[in-house]
Protein backbone atom coordinates (compact mmCIF):
# COMPACT_ATOMS: atom_id res chain seq x y z
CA UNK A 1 -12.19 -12.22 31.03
CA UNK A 2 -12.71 -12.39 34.72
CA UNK A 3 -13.38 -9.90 37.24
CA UNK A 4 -12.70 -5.92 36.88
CA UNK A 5 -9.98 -5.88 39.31
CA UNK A 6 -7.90 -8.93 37.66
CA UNK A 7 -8.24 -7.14 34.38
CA UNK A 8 -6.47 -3.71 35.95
CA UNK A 9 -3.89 -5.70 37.31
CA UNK A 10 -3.22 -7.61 33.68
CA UNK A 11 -3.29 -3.93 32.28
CA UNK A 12 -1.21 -2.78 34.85
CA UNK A 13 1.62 -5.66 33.94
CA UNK A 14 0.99 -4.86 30.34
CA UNK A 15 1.84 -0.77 30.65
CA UNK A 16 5.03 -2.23 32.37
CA UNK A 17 5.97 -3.99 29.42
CA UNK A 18 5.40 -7.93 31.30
CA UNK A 19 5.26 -10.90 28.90
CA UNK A 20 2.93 -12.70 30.98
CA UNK A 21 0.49 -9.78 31.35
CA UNK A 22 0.14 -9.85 27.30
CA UNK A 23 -0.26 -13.43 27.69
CA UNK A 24 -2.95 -13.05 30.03
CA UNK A 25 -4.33 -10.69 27.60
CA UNK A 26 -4.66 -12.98 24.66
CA UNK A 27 -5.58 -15.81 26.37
CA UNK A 28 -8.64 -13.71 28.29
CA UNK A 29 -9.63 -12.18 24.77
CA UNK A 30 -8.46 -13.92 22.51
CA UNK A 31 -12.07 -16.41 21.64
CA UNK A 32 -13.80 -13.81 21.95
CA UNK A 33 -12.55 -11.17 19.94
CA UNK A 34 -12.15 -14.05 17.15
CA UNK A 35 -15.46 -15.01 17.39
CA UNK A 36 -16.67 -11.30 16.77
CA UNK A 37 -14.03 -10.54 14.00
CA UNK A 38 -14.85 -14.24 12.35
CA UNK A 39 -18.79 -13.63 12.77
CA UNK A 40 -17.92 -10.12 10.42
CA UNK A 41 -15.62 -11.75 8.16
CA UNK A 42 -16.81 -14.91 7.24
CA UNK A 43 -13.38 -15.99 6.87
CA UNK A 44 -10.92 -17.94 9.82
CA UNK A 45 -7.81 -16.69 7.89
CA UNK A 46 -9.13 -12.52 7.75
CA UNK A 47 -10.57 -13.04 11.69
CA UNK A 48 -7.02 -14.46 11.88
CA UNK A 49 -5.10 -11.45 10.44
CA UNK A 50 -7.84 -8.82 12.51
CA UNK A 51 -7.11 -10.58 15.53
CA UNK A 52 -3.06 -10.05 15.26
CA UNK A 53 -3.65 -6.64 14.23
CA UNK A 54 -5.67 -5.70 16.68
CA UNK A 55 -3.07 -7.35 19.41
CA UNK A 56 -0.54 -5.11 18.10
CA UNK A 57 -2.59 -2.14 18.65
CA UNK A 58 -3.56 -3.23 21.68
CA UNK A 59 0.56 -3.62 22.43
CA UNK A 60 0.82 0.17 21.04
CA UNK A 61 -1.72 1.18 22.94
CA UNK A 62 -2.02 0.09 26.11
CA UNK A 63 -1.23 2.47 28.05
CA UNK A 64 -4.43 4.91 26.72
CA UNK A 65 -7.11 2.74 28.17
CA UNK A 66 -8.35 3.16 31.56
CA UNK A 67 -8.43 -0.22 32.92
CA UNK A 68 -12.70 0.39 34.27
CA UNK A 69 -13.41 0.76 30.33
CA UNK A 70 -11.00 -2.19 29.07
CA UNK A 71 -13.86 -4.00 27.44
CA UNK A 72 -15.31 -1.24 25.52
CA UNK A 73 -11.96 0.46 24.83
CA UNK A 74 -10.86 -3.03 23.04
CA UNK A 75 -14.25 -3.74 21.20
CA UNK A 76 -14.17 -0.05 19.58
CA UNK A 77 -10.57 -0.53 18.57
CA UNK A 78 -11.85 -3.67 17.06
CA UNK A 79 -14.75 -2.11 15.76
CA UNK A 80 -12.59 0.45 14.01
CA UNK A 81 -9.95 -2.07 12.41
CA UNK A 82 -13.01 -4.17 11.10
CA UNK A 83 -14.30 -0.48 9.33
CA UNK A 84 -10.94 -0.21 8.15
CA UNK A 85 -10.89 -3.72 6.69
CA UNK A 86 -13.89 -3.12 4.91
CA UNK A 87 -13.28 -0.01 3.31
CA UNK A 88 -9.89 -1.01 2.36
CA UNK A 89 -11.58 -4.28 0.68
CA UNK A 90 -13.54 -1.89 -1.17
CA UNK A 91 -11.04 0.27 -2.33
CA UNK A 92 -9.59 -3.13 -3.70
CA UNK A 93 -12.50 -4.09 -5.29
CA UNK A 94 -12.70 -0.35 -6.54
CA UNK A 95 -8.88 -0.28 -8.41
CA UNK A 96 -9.61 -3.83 -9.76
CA UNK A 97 -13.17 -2.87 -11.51
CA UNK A 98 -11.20 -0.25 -12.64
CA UNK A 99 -7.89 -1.86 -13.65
CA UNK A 100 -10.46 -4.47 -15.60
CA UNK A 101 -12.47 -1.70 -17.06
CA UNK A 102 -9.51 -0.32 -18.99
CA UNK A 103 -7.98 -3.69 -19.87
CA UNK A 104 -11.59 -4.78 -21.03
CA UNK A 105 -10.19 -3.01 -24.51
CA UNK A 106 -8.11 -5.59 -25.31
CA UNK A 107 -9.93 -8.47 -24.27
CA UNK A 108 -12.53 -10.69 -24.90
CA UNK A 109 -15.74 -8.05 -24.75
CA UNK A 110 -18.18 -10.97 -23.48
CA UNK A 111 -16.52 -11.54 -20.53
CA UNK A 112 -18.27 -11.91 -17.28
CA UNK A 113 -16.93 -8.45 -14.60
CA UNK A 114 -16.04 -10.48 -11.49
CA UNK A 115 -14.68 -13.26 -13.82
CA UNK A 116 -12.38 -10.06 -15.01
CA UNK A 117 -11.61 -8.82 -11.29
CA UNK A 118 -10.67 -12.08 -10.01
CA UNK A 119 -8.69 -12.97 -13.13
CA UNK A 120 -6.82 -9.66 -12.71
CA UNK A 121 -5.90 -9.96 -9.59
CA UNK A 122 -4.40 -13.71 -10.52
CA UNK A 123 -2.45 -12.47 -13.31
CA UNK A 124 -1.66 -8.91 -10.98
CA UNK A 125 0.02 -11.30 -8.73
CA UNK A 126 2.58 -12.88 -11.49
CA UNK A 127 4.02 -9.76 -11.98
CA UNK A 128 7.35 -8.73 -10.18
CA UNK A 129 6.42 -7.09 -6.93
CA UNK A 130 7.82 -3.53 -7.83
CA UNK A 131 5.89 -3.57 -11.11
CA UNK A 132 2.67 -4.78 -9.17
CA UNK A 133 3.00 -2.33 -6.88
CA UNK A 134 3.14 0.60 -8.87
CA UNK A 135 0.34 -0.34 -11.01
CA UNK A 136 -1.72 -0.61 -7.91
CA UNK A 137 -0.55 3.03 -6.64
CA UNK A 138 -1.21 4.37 -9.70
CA UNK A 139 -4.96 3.25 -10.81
CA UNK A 140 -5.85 1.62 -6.70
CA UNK A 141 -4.46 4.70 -5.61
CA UNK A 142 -5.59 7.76 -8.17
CA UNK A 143 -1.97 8.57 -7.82
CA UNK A 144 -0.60 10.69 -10.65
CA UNK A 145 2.72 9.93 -12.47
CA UNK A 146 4.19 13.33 -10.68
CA UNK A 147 2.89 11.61 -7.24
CA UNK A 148 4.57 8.53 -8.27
CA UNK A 149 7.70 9.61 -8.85
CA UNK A 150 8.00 12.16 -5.35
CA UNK A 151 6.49 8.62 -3.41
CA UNK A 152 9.47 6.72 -5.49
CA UNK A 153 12.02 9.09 -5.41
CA UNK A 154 12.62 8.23 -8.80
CA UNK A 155 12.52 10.85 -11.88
CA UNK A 156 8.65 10.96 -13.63
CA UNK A 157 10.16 9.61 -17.04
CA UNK A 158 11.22 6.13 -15.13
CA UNK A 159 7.47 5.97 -13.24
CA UNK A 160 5.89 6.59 -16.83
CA UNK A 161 7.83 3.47 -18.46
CA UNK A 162 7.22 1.36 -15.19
CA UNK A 163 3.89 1.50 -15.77
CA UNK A 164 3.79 1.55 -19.32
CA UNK A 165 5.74 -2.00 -19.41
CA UNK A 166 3.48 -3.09 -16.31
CA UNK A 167 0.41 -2.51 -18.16
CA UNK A 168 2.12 -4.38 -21.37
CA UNK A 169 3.22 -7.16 -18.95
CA UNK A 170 -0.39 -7.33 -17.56
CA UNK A 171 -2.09 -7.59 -21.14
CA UNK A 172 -0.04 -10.30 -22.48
CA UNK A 173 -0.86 -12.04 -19.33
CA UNK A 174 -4.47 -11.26 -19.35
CA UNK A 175 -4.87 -12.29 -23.04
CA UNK A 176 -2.23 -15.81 -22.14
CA UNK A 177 -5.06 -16.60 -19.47
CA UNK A 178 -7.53 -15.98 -21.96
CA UNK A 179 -6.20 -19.33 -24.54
């Protein structure tokens, strides 16, 4: 961006709510803070989805930075939304070693891990979205069946059979992918 006093008056258009100031905003930052989020990532389309995220917090947020700091205030909101991306990839990586571990049982036992993971998460994805999701809540999550049903609002009989016929679902795919 340019000089101190151009950024306070971009903030200053921003805290009033001003189109143009945001536009000023993502035009001044916007290479950059790419650059640092695709340097991290590896990846154009996750620096991609960062950079809108961290936009949005900056659109949230804008009025808790003091406009002297602006540079450091963005770069340790950035900072923290990378963290959060990376734990939250690991937490992904987490449910599907675990999600393979316990469908390992009734597949083929030679099977490469990863090759499991990444075939899981294929055949995860062919399932209806409410079936997906609570499968994912319940082993991404640790969530038990009583948690389930209070997040659902749905009694803990109808959260057992979800994931009962998920998990059913899930093997016949798993073992279809496997011909």
């Amino acid at each position: 961006m340019s000089s101190p006093d151009n950024v306070t008056q971009i903030i200053k258009l921003c805290r009033k709510g001003d189109k143009e100031g945001f536009l000023q905003l993502v035009d001044g930052y916007s290479s950059r803070l790419f650059g640092y989020f695709y340097r991290l990532t590896g990846s154009r389309d996750d620096a991609n989805e960062l950079l809108s995220e961290l936009f949005l917090k900056i659109v949230e947020k804008i009025g808790a930075c003091r406009p002297e700091t602006f540079d450091a205030w963005l770069f340790k909101m950035a900072s923290n939304l990378f963290t959060d991306y990376i734990r939250s990839k690991k937490r992904r990586q987490k449910m599907l070693d675990h999600m393979a571990e316990h469908l390992q049982d009734q597949t083929q036992p030679d099977q490469n891990s990863s090759d499991l993971a990444d075939r899981l998460t294929e055949q995860l994805q062919r399932l209806d979205a409410e079936t997906a999701e609570i499968i994912v809540m319940r082993y991404y999550s640790g969530l038990s069946f009583e948690e389930l049903a209070k997040i659902r609002n749905e009694p803990i009989g109808t959260c057992l059979s979800k994931v009962h016929r998920g998990l059913k679902k899930l093997r016949q795919l798993m073992e279809n992918c496997n011909d």
